[in-house]
Protein backbone atom coordinates (compact mmCIF):
# COMPACT_ATOMS: atom_id res chain seq x y z
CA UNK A 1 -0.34 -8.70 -11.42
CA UNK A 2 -3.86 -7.58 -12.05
CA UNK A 3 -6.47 -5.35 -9.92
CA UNK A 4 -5.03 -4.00 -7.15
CA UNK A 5 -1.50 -4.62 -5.25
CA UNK A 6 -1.58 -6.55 -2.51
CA UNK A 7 1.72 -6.42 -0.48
CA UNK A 8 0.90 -9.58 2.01
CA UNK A 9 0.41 -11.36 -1.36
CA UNK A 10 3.72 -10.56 -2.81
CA UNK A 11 5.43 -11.56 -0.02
CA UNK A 12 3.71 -15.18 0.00
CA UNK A 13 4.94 -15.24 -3.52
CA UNK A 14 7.93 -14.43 -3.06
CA UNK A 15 8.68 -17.26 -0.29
CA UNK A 16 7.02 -19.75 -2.70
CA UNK A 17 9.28 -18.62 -5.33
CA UNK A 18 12.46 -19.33 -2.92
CA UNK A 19 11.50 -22.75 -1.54
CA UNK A 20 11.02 -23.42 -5.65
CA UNK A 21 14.48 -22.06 -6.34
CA UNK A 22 15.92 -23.56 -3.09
CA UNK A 23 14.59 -27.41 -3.62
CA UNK A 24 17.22 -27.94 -6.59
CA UNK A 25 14.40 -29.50 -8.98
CA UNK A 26 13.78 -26.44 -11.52
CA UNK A 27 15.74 -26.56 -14.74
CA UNK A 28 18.02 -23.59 -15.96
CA UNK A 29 15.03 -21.74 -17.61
CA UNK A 30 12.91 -22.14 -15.07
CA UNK A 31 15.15 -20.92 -12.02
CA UNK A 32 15.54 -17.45 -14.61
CA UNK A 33 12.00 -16.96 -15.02
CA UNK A 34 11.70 -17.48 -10.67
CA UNK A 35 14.00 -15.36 -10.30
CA UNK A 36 12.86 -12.75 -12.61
CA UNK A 37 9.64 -12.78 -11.34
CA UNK A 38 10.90 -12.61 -7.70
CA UNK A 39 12.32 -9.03 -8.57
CA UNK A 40 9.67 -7.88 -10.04
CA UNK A 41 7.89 -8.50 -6.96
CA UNK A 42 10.91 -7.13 -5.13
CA UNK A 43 10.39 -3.86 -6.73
CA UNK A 44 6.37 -3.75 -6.60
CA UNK A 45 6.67 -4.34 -2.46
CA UNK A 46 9.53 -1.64 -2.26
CA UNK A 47 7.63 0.74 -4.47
CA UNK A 48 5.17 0.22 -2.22
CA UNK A 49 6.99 0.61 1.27
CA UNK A 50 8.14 3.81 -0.27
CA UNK A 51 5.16 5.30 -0.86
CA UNK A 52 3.48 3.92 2.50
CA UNK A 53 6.43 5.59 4.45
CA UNK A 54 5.35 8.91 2.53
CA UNK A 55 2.37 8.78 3.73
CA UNK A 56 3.45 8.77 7.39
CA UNK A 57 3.23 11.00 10.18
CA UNK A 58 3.90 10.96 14.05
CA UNK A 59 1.70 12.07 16.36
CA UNK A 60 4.15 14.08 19.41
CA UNK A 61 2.72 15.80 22.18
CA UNK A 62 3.90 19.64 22.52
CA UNK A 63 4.51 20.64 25.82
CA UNK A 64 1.35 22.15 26.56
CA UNK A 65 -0.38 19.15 25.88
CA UNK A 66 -1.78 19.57 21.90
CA UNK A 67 -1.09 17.29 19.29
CA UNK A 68 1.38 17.97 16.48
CA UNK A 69 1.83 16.38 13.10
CA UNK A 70 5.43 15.71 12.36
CA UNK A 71 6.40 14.03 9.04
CA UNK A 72 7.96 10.55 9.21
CA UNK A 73 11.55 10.32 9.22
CA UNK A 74 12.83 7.07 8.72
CA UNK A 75 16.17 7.61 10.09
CA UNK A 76 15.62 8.85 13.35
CA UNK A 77 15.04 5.70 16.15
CA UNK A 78 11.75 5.11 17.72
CA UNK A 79 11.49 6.78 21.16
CA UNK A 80 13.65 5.22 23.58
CA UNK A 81 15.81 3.13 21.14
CA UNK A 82 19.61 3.41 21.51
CA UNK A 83 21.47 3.09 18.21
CA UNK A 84 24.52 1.48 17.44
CA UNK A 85 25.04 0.12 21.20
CA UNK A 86 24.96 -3.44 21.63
CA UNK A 87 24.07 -5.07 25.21
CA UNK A 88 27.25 -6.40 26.56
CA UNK A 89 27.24 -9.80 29.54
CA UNK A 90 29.63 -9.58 32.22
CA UNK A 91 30.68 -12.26 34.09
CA UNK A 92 28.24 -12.43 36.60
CA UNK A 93 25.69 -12.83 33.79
CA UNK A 94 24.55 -9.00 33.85
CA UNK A 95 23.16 -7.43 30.57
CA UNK A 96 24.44 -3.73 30.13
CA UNK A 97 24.63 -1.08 26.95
């Protein structure tokens, strides 16, 4: 890849390089090199991501109103999301958590 990294492009790569390996026409050799090249491009977008979730901060409101940089943390939920509680249907057709 020359010049600059461009994510968006990797990724449109990357699904060209599937179809290619999905359609059954490539030979042996060629599949490998695919392949290969889809991991390098694997790597380069997670390097990325990596360094992109560095970079990020959340903007919280104190209680009296300021704003207050907090570093990302990609383990907690978004605001308002319940983890690891599915919606369940009762027989009436009623969604609960």
């Amino acid at each position: 890849m020359n010049g600059k990294f461009q994510f968006e492009k990797a990724l449109e790569d990357l699904e060209k390089i599937v179809e290619a390996m999905e359609s059954g026409e490539l030979t042996l050799d060629q599949a490998l090199k695919k392949y290969e090249e889809g991991v390098g491009l694997v790597r380069a977008c997670q390097t990325q991501l990596t360094e992109a979730e560095k970079k990020i901060e959340i903007l919280t409101r104190t209680l009296d109103g300021s704003l207050k940089k907090e570093p990302f943390d990609p383990a907690e939920a978004p605001r308002g999301a319940v983890k690891g509680r599915k919606k369940k249907q009762n027989e009436d057709g009623e969604v609960s958590l």
